[in-house]
PDB file of N, CA and C in Angstrom:
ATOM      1  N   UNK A   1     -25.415   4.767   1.641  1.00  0.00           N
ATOM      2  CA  UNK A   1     -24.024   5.028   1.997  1.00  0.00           C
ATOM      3  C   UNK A   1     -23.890   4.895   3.513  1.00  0.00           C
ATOM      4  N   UNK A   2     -23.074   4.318   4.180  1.00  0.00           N
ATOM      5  CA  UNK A   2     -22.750   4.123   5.182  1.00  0.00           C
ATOM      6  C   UNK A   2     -22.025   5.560   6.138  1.00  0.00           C
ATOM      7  N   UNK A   3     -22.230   5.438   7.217  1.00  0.00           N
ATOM      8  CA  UNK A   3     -21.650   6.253   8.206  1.00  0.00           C
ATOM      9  C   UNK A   3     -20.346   6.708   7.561  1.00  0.00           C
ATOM     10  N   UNK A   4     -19.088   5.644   7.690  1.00  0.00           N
ATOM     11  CA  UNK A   4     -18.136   6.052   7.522  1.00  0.00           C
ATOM     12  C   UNK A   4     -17.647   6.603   6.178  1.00  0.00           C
ATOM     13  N   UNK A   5     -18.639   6.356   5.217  1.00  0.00           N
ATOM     14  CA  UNK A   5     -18.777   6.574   3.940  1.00  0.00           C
ATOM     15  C   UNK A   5     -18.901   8.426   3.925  1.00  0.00           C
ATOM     16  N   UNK A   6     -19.681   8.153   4.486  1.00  0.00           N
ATOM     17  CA  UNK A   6     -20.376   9.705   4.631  1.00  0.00           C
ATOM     18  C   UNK A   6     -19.596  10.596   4.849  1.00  0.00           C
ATOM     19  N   UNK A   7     -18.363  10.504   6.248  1.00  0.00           N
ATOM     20  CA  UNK A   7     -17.241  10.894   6.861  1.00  0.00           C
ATOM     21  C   UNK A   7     -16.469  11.319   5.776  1.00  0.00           C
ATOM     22  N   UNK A   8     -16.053  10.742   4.658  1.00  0.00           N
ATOM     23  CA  UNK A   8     -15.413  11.051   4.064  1.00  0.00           C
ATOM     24  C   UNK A   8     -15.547  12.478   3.342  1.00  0.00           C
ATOM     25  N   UNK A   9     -16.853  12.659   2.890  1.00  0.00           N
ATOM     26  CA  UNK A   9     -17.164  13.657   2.151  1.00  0.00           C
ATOM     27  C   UNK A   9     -17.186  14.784   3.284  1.00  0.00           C
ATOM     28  N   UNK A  10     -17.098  15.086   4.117  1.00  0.00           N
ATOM     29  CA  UNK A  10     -17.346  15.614   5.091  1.00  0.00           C
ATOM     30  C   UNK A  10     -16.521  17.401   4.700  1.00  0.00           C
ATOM     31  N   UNK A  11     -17.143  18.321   4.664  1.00  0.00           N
ATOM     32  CA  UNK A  11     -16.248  19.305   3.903  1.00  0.00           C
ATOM     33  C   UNK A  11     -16.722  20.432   4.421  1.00  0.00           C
ATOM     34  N   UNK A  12     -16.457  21.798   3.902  1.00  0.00           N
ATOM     35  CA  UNK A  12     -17.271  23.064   4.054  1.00  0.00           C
ATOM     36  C   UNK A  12     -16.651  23.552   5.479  1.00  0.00           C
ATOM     37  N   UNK A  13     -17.911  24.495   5.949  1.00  0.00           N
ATOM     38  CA  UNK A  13     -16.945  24.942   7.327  1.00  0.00           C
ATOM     39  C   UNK A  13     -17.779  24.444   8.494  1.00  0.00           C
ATOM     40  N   UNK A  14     -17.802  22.947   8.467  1.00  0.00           N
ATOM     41  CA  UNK A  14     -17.987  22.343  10.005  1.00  0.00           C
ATOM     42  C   UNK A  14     -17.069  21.992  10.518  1.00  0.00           C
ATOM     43  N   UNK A  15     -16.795  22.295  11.836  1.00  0.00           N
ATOM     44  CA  UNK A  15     -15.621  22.153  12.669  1.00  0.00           C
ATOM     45  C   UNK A  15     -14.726  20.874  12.598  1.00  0.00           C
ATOM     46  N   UNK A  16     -15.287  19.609  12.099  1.00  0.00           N
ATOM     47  CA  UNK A  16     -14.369  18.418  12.066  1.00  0.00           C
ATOM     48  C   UNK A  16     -13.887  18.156  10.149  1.00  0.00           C
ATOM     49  N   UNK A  17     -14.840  19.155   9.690  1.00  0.00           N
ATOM     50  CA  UNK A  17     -14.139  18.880   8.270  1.00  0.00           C
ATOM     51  C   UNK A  17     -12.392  19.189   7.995  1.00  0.00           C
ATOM     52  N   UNK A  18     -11.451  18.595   7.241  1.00  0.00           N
ATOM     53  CA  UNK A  18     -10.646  18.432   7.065  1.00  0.00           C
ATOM     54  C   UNK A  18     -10.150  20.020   6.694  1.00  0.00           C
ATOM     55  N   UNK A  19      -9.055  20.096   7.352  1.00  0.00           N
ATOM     56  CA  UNK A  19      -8.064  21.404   6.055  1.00  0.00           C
ATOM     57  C   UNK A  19      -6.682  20.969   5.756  1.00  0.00           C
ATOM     58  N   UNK A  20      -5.858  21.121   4.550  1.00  0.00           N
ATOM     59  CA  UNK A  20      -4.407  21.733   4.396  1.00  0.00           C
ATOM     60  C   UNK A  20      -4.129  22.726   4.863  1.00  0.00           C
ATOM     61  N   UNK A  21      -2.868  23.032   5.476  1.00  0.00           N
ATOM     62  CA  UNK A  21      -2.431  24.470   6.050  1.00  0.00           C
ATOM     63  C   UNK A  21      -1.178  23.995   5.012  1.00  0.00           C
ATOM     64  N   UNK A  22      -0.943  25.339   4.619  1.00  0.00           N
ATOM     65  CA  UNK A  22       0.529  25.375   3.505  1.00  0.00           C
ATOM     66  C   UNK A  22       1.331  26.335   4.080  1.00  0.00           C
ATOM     67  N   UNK A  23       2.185  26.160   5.113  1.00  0.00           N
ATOM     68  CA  UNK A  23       3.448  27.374   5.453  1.00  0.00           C
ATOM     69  C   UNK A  23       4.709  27.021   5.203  1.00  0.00           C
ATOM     70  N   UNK A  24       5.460  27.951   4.699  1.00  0.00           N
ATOM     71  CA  UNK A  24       7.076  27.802   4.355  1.00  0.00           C
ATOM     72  C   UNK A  24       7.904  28.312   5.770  1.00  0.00           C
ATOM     73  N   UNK A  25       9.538  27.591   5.659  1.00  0.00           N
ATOM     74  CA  UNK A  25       9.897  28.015   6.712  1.00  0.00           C
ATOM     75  C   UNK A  25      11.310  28.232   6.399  1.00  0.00           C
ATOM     76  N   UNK A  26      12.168  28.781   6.700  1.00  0.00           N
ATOM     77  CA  UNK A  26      13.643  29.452   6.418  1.00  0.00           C
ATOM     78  C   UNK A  26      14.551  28.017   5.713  1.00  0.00           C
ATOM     79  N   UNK A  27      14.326  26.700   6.508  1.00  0.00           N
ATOM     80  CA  UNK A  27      15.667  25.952   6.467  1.00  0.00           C
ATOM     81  C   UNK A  27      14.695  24.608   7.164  1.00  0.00           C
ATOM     82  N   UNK A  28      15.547  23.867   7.322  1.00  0.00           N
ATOM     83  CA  UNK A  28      14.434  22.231   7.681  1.00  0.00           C
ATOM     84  C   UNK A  28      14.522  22.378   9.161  1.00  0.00           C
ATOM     85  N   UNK A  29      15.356  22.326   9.823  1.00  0.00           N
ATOM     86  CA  UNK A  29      15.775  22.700  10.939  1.00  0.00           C
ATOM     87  C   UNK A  29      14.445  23.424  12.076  1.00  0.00           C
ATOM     88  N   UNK A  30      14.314  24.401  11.097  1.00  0.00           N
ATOM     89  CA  UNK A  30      13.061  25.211  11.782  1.00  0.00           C
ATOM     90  C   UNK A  30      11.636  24.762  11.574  1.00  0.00           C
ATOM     91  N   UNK A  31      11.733  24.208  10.431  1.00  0.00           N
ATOM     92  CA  UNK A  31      10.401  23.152   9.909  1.00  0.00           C
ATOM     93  C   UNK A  31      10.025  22.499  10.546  1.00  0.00           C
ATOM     94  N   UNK A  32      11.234  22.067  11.021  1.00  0.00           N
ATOM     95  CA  UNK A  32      10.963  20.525  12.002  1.00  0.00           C
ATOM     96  C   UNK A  32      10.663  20.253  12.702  1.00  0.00           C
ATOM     97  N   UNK A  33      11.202  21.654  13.831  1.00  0.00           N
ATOM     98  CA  UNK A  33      10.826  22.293  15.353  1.00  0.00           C
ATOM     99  C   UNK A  33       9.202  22.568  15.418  1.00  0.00           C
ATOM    100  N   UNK A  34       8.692  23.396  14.515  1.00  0.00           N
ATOM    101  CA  UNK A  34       7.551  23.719  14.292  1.00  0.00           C
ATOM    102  C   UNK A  34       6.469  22.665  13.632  1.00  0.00           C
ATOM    103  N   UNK A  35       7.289  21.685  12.801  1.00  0.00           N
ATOM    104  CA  UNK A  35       6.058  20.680  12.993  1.00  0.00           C
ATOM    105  C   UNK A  35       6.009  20.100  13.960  1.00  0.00           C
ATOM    106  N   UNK A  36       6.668  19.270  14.797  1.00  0.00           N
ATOM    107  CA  UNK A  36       6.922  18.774  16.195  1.00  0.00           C
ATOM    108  C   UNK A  36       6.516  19.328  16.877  1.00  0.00           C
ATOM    109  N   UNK A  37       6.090  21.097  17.440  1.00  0.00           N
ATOM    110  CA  UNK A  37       5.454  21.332  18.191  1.00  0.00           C
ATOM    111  C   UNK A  37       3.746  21.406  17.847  1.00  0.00           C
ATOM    112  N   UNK A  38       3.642  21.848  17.057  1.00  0.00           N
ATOM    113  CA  UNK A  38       2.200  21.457  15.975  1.00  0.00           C
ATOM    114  C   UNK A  38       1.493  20.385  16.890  1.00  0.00           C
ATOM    115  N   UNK A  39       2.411  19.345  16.118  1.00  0.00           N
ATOM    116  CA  UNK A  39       1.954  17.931  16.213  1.00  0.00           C
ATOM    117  C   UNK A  39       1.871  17.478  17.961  1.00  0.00           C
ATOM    118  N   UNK A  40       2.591  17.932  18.943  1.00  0.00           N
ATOM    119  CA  UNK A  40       2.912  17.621  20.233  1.00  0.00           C
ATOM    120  C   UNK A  40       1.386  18.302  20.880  1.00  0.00           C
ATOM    121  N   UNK A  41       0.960  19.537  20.444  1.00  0.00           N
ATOM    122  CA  UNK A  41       0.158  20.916  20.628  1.00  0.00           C
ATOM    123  C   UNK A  41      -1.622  19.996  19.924  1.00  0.00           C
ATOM    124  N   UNK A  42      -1.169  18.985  19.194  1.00  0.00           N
ATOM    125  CA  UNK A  42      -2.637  18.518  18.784  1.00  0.00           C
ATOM    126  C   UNK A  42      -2.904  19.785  18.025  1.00  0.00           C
ATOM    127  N   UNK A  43      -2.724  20.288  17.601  1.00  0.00           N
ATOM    128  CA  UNK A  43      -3.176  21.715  16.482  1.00  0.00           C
ATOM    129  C   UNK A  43      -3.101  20.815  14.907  1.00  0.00           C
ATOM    130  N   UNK A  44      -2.486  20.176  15.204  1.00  0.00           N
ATOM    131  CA  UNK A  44      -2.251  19.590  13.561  1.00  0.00           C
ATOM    132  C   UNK A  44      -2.002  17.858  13.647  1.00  0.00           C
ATOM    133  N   UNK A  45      -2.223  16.618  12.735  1.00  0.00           N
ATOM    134  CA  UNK A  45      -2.514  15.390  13.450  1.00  0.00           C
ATOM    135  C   UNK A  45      -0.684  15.040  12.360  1.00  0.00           C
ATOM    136  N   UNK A  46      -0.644  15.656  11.506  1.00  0.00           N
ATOM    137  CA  UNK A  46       0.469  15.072  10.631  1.00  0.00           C
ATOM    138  C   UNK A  46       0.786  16.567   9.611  1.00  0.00           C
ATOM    139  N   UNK A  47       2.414  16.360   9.363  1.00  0.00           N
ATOM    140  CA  UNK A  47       3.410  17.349   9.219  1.00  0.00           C
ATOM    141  C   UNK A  47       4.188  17.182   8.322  1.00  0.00           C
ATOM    142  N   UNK A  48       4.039  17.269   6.610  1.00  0.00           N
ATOM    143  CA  UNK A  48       4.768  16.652   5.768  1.00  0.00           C
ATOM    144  C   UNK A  48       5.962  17.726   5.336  1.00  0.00           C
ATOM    145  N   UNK A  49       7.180  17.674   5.461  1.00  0.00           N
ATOM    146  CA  UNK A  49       7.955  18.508   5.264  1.00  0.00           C
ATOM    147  C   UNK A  49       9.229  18.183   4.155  1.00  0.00           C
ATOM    148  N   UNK A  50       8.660  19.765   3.075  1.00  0.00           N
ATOM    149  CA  UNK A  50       9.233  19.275   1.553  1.00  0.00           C
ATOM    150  C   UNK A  50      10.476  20.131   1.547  1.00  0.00           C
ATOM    151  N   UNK A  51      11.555  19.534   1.644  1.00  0.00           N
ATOM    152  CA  UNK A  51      12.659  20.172   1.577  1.00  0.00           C
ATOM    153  C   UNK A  51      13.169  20.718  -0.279  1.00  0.00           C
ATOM    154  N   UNK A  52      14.230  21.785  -0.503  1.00  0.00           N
ATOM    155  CA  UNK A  52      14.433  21.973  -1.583  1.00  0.00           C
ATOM    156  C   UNK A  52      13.718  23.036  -2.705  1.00  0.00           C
ATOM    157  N   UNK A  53      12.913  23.240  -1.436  1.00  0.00           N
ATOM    158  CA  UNK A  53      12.202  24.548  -2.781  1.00  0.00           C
ATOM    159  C   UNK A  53      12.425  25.830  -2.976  1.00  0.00           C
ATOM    160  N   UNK A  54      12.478  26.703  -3.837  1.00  0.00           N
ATOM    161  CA  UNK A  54      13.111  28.001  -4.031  1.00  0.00           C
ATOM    162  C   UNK A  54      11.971  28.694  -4.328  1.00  0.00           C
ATOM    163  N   UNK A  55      11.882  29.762  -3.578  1.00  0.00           N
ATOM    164  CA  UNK A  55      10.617  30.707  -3.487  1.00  0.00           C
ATOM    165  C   UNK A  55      11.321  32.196  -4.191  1.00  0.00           C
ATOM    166  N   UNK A  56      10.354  32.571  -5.319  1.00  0.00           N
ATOM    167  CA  UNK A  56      10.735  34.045  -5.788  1.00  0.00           C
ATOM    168  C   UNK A  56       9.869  35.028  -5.127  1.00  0.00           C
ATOM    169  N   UNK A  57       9.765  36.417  -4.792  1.00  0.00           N
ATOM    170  CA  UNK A  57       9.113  36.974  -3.863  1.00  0.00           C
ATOM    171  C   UNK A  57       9.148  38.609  -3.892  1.00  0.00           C
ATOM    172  N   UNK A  58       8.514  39.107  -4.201  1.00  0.00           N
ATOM    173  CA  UNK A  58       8.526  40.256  -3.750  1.00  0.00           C
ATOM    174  C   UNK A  58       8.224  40.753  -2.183  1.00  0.00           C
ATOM    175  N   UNK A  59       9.723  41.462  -1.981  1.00  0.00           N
ATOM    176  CA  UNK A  59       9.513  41.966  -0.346  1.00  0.00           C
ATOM    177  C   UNK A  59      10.232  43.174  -0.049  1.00  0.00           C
ATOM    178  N   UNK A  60       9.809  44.343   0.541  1.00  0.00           N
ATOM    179  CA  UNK A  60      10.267  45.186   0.730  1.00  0.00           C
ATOM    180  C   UNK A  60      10.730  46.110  -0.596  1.00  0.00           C
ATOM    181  N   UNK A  61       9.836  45.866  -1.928  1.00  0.00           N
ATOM    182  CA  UNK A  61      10.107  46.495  -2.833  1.00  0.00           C
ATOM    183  C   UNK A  61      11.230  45.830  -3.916  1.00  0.00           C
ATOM    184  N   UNK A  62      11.651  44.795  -3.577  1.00  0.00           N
ATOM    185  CA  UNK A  62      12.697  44.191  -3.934  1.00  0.00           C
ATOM    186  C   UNK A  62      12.104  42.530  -3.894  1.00  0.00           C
ATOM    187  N   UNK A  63      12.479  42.332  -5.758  1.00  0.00           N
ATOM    188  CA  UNK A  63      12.117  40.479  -5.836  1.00  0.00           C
ATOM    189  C   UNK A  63      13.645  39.787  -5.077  1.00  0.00           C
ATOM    190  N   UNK A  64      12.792  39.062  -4.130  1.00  0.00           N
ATOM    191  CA  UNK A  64      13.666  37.948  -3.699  1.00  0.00           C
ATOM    192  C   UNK A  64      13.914  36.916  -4.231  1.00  0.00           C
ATOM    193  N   UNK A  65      14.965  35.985  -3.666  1.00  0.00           N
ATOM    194  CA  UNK A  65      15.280  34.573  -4.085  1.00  0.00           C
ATOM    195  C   UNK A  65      15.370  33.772  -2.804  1.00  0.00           C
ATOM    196  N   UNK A  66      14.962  32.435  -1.927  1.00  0.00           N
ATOM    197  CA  UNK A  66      15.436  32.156  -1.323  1.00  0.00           C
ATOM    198  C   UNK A  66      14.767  30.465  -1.224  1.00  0.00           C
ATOM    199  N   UNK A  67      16.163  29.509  -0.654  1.00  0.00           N
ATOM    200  CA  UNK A  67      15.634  28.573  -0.100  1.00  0.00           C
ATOM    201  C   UNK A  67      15.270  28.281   0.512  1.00  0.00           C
ATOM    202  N   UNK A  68      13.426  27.384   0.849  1.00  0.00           N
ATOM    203  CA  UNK A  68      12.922  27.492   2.011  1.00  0.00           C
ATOM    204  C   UNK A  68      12.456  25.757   1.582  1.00  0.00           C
ATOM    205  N   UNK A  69      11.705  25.463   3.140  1.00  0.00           N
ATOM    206  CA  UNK A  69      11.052  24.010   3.305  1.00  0.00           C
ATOM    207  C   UNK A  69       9.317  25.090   3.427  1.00  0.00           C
ATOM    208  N   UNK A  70       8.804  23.991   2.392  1.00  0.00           N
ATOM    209  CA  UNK A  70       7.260  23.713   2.396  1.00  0.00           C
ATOM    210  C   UNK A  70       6.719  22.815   3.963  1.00  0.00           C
ATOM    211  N   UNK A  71       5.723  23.325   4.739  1.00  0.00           N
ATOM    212  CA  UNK A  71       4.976  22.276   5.889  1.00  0.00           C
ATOM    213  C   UNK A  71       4.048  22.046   5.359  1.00  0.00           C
ATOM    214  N   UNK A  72       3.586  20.880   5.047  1.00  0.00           N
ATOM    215  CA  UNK A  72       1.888  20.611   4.525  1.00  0.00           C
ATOM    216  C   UNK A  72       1.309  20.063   5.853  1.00  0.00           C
ATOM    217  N   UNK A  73       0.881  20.853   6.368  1.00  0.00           N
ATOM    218  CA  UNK A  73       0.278  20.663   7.271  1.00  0.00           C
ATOM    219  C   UNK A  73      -1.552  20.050   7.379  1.00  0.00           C
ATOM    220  N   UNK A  74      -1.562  19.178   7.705  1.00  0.00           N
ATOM    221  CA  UNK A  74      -3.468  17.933   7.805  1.00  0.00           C
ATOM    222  C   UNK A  74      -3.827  18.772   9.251  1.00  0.00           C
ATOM    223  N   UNK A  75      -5.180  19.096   9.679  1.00  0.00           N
ATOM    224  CA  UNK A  75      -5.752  19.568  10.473  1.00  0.00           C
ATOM    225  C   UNK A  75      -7.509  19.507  10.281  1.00  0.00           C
ATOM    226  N   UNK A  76      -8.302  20.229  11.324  1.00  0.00           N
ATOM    227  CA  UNK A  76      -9.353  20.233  11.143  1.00  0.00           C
ATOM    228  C   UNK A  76      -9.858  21.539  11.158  1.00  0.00           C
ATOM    229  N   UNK A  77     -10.618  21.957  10.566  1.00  0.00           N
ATOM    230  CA  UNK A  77     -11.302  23.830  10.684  1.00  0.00           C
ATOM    231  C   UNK A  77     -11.171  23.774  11.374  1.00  0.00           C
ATOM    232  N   UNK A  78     -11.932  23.731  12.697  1.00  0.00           N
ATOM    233  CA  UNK A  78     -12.269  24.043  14.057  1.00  0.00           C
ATOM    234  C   UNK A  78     -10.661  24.627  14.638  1.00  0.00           C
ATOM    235  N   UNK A  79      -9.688  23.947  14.103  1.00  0.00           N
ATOM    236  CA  UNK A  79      -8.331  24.220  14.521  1.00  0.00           C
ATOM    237  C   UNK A  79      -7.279  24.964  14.333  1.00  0.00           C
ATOM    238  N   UNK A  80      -8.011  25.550  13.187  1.00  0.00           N
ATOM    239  CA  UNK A  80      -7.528  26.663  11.877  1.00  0.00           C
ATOM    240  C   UNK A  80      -7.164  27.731  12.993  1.00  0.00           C
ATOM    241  N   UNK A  81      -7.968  28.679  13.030  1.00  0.00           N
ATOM    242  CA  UNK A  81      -7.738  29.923  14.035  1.00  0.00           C
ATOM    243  C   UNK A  81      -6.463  29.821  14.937  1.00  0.00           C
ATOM    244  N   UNK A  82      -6.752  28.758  15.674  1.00  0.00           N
ATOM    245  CA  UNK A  82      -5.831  28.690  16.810  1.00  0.00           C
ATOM    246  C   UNK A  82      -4.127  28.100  16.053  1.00  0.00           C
ATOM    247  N   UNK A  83      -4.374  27.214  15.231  1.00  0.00           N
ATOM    248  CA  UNK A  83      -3.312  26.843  14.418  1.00  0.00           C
ATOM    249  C   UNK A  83      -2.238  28.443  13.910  1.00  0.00           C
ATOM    250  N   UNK A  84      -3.121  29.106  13.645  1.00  0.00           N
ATOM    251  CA  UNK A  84      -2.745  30.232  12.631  1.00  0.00           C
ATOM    252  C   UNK A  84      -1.381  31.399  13.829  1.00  0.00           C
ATOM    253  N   UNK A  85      -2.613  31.220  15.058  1.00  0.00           N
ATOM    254  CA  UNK A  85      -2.121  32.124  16.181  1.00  0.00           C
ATOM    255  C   UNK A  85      -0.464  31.683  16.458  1.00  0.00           C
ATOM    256  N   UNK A  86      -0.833  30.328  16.811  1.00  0.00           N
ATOM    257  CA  UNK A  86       0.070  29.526  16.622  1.00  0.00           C
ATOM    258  C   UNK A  86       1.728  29.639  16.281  1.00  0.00           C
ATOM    259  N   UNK A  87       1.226  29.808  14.904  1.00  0.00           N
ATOM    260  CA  UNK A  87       2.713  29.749  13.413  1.00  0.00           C
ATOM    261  C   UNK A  87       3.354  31.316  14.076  1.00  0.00           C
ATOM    262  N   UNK A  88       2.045  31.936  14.197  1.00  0.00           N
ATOM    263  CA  UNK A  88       2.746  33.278  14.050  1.00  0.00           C
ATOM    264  C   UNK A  88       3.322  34.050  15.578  1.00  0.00           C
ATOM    265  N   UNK A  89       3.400  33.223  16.302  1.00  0.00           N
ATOM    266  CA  UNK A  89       4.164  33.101  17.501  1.00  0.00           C
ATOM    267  C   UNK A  89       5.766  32.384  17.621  1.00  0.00           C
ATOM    268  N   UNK A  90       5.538  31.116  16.372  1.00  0.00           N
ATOM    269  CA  UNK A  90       6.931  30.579  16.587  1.00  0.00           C
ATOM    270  C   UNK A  90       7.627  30.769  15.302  1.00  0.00           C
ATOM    271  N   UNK A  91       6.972  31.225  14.409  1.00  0.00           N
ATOM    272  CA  UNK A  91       7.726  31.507  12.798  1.00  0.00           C
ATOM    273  C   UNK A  91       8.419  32.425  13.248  1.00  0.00           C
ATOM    274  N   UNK A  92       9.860  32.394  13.097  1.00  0.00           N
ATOM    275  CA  UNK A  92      10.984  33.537  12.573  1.00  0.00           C
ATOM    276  C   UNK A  92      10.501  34.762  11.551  1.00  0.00           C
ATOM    277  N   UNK A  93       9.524  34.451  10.816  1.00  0.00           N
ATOM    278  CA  UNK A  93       9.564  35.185   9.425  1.00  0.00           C
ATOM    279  C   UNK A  93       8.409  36.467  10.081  1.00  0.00           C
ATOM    280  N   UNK A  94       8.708  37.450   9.613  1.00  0.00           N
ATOM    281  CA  UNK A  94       7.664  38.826  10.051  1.00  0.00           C
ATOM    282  C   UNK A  94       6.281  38.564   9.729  1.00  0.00           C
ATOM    283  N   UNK A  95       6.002  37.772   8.648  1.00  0.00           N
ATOM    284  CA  UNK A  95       4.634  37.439   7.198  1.00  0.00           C
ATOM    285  C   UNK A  95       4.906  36.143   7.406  1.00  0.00           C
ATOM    286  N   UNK A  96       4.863  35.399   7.916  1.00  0.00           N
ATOM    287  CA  UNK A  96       4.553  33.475   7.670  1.00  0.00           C
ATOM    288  C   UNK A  96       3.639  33.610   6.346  1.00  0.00           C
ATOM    289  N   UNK A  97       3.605  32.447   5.369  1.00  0.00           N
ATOM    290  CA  UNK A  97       2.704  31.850   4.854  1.00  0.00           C
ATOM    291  C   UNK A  97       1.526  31.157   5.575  1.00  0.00           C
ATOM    292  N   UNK A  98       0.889  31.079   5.580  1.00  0.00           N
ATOM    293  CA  UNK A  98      -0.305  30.711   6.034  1.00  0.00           C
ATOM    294  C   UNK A  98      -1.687  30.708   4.858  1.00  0.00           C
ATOM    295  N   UNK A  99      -2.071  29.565   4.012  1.00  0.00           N
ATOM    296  CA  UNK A  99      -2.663  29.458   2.728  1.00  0.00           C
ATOM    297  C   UNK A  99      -3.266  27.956   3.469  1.00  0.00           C
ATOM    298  N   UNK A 100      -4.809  28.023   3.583  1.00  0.00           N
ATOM    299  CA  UNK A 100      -5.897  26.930   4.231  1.00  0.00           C
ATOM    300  C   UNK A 100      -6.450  26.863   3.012  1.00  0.00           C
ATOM    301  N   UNK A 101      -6.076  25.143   3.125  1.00  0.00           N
ATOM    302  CA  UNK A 101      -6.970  24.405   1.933  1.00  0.00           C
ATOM    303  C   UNK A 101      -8.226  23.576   1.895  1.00  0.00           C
ATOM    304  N   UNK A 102      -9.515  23.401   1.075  1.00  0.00           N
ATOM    305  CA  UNK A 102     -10.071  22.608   1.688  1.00  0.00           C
ATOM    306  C   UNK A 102     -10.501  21.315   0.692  1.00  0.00           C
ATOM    307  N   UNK A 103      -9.729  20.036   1.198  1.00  0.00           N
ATOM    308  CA  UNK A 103      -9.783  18.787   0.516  1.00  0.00           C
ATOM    309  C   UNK A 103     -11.276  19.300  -0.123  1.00  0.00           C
ATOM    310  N   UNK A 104     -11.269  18.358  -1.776  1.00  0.00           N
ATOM    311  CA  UNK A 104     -12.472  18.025  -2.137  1.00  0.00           C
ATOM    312  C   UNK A 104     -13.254  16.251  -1.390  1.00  0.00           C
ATOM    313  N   UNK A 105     -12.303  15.908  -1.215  1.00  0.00           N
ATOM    314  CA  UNK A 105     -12.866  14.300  -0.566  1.00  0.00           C
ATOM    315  C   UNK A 105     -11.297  13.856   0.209  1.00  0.00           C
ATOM    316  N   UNK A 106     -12.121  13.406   1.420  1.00  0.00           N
ATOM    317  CA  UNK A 106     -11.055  12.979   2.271  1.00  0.00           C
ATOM    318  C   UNK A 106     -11.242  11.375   2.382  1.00  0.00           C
ATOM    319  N   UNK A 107     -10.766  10.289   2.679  1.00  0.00           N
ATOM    320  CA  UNK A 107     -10.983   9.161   2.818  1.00  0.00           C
ATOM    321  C   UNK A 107     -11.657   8.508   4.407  1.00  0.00           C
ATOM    322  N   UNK A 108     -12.467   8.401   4.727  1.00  0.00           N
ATOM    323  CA  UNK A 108     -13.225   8.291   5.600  1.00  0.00           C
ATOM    324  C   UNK A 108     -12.210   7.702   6.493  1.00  0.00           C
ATOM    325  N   UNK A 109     -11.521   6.745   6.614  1.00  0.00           N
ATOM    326  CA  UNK A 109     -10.411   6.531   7.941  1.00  0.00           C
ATOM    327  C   UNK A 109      -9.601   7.102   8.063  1.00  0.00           C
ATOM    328  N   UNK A 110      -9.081   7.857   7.144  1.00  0.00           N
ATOM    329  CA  UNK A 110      -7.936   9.387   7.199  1.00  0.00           C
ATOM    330  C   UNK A 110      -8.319  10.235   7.616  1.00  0.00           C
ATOM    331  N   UNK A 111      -9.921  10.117   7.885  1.00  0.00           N
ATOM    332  CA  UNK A 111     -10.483  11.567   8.400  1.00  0.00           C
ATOM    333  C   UNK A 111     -11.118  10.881   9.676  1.00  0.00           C
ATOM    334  N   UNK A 112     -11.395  10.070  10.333  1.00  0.00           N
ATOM    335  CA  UNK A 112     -11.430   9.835  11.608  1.00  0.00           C
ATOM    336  C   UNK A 112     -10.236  10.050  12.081  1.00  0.00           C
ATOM    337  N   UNK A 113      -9.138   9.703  11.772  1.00  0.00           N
ATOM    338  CA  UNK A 113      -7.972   9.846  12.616  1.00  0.00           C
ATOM    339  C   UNK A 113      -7.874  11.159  12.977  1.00  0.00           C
ATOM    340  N   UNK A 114      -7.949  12.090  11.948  1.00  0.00           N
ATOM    341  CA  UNK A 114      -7.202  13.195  11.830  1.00  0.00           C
ATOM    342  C   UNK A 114      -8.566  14.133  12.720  1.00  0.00           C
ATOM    343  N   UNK A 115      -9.638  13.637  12.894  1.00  0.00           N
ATOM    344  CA  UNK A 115     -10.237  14.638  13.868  1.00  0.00           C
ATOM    345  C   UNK A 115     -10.028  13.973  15.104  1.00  0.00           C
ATOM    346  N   UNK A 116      -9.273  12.489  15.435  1.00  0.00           N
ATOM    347  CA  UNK A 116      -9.149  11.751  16.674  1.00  0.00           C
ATOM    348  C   UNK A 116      -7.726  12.427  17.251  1.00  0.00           C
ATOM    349  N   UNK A 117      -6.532  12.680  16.740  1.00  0.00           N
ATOM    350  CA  UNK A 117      -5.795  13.527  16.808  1.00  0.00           C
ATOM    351  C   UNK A 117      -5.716  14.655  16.665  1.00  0.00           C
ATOM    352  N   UNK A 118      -6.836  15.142  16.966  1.00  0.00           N
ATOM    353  CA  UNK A 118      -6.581  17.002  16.745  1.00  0.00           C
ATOM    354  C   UNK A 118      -7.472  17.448  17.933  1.00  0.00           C
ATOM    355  N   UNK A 119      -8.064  16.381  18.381  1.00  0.00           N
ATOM    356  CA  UNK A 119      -9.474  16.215  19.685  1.00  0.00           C
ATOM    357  C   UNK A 119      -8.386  16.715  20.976  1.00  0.00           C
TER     358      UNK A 119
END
């Protein structure tokens, strides 16, 4: 298997292995701001933002209802921590979501980029 082959599989908790970050945000508006700074901040290399989703919730003792935007946020461990500090400096929300995923296989040139943009 080749170098870049290898890259791909690249996983677990070494600092250039790949993560999902999954945070919700009030309205797109605010999504947008916050992926844009993400992305400007190198904390995150790409910012997919899913408008339309309705979150049920228990909060404050009371199930909620509300419409929010999904960020699927691409990053690298190493970036996690500081990413996290991050959200919870510019999120409006008291509790951000904050849910780190870790790809089973990344595609070896999707994952050079994404640790070349997060460098």
């Amino acid at each position: 298997m080749d170098a870049g082959a290898q890259g791909a599989f690249e996983g677990g908790d070494r600092p250039g292995a790949p993560a999902v970050v999954l945070v919700t945000a009030p309205d797109l508006a605010v999504g947008r701001e916050l992926a844009r700074t993400l992305v400007e901040e190198r904390l995150v290399a790409c910012v997919n933002l899913v408008p339309g989703l309705t979150s049920v919730y228990r909060w404050e003792g009371a199930v909620e209802e509300a419409s929010e935007v999904l960020l699927v946020m691409k990053t690298v461990r190493r970036r996690v921590a500081e990413l996290e500090r991050r959200v919870r400096e510019l999120h409006p929300y008291d509790v951000p979501e904050f849910v780190v995923l870790a790809p089973e296989h990344t595609g070896a040139r999707y994952l050079a980029w994404l640790i070349a943009e997060t460098a």
